[in-house]
Protein backbone atom coordinates (compact mmCIF):
# COMPACT_ATOMS: atom_id res chain seq x y z
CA UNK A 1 -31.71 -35.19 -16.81
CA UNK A 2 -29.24 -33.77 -14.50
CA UNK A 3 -27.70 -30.06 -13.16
CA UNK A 4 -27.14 -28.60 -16.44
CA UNK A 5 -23.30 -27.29 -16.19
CA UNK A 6 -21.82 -24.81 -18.17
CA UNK A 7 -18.20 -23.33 -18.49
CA UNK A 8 -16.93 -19.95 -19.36
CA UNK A 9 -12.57 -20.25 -19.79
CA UNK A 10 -10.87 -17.34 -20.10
CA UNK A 11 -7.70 -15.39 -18.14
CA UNK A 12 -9.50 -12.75 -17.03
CA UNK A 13 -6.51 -10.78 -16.71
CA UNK A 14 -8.42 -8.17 -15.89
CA UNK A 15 -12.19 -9.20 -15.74
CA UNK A 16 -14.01 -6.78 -18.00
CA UNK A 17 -17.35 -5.38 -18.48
CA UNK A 18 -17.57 -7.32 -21.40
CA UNK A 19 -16.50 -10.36 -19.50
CA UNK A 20 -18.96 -9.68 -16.53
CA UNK A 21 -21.74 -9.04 -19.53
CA UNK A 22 -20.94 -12.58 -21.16
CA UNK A 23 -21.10 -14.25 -17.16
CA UNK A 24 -24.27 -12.81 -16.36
CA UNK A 25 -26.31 -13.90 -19.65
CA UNK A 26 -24.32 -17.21 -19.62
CA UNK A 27 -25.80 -18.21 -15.94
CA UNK A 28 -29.27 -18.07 -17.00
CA UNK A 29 -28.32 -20.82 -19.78
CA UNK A 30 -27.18 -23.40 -17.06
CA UNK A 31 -28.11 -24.86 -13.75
CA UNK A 32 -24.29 -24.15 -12.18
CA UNK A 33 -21.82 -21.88 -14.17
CA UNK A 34 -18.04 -22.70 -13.48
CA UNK A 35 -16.04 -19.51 -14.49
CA UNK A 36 -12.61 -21.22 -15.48
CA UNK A 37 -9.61 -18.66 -14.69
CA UNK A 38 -6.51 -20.19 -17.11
CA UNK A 39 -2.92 -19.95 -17.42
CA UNK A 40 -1.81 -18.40 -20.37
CA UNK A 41 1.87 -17.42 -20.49
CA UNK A 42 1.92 -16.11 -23.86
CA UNK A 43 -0.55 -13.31 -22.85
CA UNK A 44 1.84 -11.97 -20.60
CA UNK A 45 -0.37 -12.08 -17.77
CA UNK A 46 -0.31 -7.88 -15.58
CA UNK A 47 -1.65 -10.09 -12.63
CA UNK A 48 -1.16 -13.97 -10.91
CA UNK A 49 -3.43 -16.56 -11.46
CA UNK A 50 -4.31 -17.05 -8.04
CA UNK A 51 -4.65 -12.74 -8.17
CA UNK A 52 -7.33 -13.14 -11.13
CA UNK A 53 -9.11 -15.92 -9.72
CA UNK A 54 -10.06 -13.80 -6.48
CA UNK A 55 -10.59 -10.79 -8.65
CA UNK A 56 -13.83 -12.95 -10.68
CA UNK A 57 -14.80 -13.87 -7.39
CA UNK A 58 -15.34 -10.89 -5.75
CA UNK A 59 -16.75 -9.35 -9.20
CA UNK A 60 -19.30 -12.39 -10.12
CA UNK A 61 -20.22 -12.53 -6.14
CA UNK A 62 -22.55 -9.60 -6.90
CA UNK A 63 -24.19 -11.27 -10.10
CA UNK A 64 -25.81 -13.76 -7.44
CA UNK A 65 -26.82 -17.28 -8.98
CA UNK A 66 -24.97 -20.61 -9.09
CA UNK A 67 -21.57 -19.36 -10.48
CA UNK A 68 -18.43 -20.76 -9.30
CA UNK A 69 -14.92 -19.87 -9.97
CA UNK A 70 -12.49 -22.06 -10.44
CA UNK A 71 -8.49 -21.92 -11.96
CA UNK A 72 -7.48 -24.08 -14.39
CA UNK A 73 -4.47 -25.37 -16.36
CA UNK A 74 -4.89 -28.33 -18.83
CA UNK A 75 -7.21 -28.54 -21.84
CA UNK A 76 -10.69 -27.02 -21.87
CA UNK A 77 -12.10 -29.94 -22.69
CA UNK A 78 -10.35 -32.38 -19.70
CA UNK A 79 -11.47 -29.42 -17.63
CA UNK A 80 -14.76 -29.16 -18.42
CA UNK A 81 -15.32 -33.00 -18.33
CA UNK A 82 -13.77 -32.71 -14.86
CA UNK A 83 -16.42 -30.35 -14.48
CA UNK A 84 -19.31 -32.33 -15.91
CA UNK A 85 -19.86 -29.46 -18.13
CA UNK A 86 -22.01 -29.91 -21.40
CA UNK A 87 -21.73 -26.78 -22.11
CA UNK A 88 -18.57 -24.29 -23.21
CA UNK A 89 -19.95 -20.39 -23.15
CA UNK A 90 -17.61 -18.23 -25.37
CA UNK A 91 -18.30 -14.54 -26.08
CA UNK A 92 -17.94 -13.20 -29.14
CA UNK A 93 -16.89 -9.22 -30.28
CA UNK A 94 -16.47 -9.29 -33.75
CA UNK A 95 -15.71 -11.31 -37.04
CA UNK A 96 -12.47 -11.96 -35.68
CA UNK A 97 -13.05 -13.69 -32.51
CA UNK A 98 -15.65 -15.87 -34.43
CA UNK A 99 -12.86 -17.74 -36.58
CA UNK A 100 -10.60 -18.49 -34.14
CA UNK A 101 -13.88 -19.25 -31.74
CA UNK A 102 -14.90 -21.46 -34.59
CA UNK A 103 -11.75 -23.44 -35.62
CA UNK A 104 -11.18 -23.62 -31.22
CA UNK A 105 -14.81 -25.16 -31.10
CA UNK A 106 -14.04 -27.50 -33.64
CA UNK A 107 -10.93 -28.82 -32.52
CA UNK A 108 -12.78 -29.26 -28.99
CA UNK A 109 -15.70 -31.11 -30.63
CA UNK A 110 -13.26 -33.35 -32.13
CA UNK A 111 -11.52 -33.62 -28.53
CA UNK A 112 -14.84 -34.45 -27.20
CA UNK A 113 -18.31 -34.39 -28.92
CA UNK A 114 -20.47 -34.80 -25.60
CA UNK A 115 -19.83 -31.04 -24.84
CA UNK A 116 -21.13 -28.42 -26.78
CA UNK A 117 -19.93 -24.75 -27.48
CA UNK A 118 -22.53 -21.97 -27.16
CA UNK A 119 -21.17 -18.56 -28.61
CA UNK A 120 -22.70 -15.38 -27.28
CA UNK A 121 -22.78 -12.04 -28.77
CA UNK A 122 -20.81 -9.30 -26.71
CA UNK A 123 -23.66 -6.10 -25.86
CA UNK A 124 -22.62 -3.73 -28.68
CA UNK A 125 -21.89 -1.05 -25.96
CA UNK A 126 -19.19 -3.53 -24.55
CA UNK A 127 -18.42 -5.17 -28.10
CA UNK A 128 -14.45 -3.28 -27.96
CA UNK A 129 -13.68 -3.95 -24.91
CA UNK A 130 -10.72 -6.44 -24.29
CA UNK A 131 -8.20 -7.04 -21.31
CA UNK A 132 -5.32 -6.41 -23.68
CA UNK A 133 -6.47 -2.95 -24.53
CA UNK A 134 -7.85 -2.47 -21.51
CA UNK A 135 -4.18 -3.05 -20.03
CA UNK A 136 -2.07 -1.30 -22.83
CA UNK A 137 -4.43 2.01 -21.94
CA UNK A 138 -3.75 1.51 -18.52
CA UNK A 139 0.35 1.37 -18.85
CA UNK A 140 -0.16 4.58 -20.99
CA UNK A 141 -2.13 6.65 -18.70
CA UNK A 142 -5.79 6.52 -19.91
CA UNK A 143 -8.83 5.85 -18.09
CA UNK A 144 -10.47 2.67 -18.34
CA UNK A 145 -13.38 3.41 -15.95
CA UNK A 146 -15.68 2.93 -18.86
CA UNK A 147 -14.22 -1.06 -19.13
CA UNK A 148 -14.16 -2.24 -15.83
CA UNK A 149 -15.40 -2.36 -12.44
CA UNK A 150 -13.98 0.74 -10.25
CA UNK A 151 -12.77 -1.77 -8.04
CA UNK A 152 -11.12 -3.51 -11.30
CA UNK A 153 -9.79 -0.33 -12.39
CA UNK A 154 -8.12 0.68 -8.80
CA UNK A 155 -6.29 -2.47 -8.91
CA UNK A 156 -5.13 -2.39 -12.81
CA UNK A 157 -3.73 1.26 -11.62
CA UNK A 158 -1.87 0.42 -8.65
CA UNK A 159 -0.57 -2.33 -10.80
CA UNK A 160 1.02 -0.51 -13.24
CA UNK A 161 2.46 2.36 -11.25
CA UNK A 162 4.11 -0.80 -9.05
CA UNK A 163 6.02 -1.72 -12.46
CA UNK A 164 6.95 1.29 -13.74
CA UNK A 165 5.07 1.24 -16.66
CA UNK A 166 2.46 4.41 -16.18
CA UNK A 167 3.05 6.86 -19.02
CA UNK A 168 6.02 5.87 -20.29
């Protein structure tokens, strides 16, 4: 049997504890774990993709292991067979992510049946954390040093005090 290869797809937009949480359990599932940074325009992005994809670099460079991070923008599934992936890592936070996780896995199965999706449990401490929230408390002045990396959280800040949007 060969290098067991896993992938975790997401935007990352910004990489969260929760995120970071999901990498590091993920890795000890697989030989080689490709962290795939996507496009995803209807998430109005806060950063670029080539911005994110240096971001989970420098943050999963301290996790050590066989991670690797790569951008993406096609399918999952013609990604992760470019990948020779046989495995798709998803996290999960609550009863919500699991049906769309579940009807996504499904329509990937039927896209391609020789790669299988492995759903992890978020850490209940990091179970609410999401980059959408994480973003939207940003933009309104909070403090998200309990979400993300203070490196994470320097950038997010500078980020939105370069659009404006601090406070308002």
């Amino acid at each position: 049997m060969g290098e067991r290869i896993g992938v975790y797809p997401g935007t990352f937009d910004p990489i969260t504890l929760g995120h970071m949480d999901i990498i590091r359990r993920g890795a000890k599932l697989v030989d080689r774990l490709i962290v795939g940074v996507t496009t995803n325009a209807s998430k109005s992005p806060m950063f670029s993709d080539d911005e994110r994809i240096e971001m989970v670099k420098r943050e999963v460079a301290t996790i050590g292991g066989a991670i690797d991070v790569v951008g993406f923008d096609s399918l999952l599934m013609d990604f992760a067979e470019k990948q020779k992936a046989s495995i798709i890592v998803r996290g999960l936070r609550a009863v919500a992510d699991f049906e769309y996780e579940y009807q996504m896995a499904g329509m990937n199965q039927q896209l391609n049946d020789r790669i299988e999706t492995v759903f992890l449990m978020a850490d209940v401490s990091l179970q609410p954390i999401a980059s959408r929230l994480v973003k939207e408390i940003a933009i309104y002045g909070g403090d998200i040093a309990k979400f993300v990396t203070p490196a994470i959280k320097s950038e997010v800040v500078a980020r939105v005090e370069k659009i404006g949007k601090r406070g308002s």
